[in-house]
Protein backbone atom coordinates (compact mmCIF):
# COMPACT_ATOMS: atom_id res chain seq x y z
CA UNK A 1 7.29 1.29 11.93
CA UNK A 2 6.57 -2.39 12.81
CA UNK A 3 6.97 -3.16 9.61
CA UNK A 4 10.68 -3.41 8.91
CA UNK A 5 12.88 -5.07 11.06
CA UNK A 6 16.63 -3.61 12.73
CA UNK A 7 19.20 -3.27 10.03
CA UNK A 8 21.71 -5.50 11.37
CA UNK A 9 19.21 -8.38 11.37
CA UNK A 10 20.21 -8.89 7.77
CA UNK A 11 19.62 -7.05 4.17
CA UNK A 12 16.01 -5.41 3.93
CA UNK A 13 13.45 -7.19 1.54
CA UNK A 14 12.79 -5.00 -1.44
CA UNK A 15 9.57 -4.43 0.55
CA UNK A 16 10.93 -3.49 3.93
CA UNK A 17 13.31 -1.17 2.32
CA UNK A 18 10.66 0.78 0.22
CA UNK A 19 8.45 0.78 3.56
CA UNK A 20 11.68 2.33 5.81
CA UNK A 21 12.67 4.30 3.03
CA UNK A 22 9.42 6.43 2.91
CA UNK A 23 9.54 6.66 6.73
CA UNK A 24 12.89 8.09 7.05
CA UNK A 25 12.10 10.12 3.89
CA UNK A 26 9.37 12.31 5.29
CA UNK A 27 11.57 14.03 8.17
CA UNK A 28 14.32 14.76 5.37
CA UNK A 29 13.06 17.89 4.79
CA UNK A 30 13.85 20.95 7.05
CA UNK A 31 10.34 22.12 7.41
CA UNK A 32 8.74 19.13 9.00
CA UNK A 33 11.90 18.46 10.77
CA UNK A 34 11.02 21.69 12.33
CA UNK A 35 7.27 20.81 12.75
CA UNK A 36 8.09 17.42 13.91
CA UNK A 37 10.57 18.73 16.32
CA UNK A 38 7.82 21.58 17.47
CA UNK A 39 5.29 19.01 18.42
CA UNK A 40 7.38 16.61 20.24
CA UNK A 41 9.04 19.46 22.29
CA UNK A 42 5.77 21.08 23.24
CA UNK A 43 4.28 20.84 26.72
CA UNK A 44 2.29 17.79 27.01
CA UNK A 45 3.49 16.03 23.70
CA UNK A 46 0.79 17.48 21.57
CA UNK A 47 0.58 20.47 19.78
CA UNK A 48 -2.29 22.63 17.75
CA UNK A 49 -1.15 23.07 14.24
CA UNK A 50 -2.20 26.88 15.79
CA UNK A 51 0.70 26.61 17.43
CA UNK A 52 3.67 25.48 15.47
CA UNK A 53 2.29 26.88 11.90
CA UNK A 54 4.77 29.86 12.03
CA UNK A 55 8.11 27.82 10.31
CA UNK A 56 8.44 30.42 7.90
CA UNK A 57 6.10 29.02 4.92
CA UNK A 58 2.07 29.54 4.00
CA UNK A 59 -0.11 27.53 6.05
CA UNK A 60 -1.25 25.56 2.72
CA UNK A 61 2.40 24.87 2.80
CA UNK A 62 2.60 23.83 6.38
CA UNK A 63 -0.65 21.41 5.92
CA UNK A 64 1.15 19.59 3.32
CA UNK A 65 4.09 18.88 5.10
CA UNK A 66 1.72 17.87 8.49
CA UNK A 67 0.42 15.31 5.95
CA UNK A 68 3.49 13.62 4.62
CA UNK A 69 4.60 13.40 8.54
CA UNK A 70 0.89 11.44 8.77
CA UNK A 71 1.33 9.64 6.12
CA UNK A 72 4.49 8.62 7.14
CA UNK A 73 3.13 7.36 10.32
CA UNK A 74 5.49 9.64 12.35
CA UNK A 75 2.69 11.81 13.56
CA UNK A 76 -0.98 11.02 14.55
CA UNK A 77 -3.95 13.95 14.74
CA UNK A 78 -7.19 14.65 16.14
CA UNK A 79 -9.62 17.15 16.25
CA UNK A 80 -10.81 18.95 19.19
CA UNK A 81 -13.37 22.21 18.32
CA UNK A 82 -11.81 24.22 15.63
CA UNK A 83 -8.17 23.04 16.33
CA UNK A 84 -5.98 20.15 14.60
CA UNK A 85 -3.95 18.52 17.47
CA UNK A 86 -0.86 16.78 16.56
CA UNK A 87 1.38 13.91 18.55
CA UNK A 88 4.51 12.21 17.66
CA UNK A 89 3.93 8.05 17.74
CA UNK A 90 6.31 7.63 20.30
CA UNK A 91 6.26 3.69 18.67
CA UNK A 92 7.20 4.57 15.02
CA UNK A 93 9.79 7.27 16.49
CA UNK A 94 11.81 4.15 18.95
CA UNK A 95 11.37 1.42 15.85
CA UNK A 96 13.50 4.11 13.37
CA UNK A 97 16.21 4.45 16.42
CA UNK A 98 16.24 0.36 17.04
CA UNK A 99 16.38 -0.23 13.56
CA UNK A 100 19.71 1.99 13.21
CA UNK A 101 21.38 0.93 16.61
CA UNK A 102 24.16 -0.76 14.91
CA UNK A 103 25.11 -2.12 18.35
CA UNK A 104 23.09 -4.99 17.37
């Protein structure tokens, strides 16, 4: 999220806030909390969505969810063979935490 800078740096541009706003929107919901927190907890720091699809909803239902975390910028993917891989961008995931360390 290089986009927006720390919130104690002053108010957010209209801009910066819609940008932050949809980044801290897309882990809001449980299920990709729950995805997002399968993948960054699994060995290695990737994960196949073979691995982490069972969250309790259809698979359809898990591939949307993948994509608003991708969208989002939170998560980044590759294919290998058959399988979807899926990391957390370690850079996106420390720019959310700087910009709310109110510490300043």
């Amino acid at each position: 999220m290089p986009c927006c800078p720390p919130i104690t740096a002053g108010e957010l541009s209209p801009t910066d806030a819609e940008k932050t706003a949809a980044v801290f929107k897309a882990p809001s919901d449980p299920v990709r909390l729950r995805l997002f927190s399968r993948i960054a907890s699994h060995p290695g720091g990737e994960a196949c969505v073979c691995d982490i699809f069972d969250v309790g909803v259809s698979r359809p239902t898990v591939s949307h969810h993948l994509k608003k975390l991708r969208e989002a910028v939170l998560l980044t993917s590759g294919r290998r063979g058959t399988g979807v891989y899926y990391q957390v961008a370690p850079s996106v995931v420390a720019a959310m935490s700087a910009m709310l360390d109110l510490r300043g």
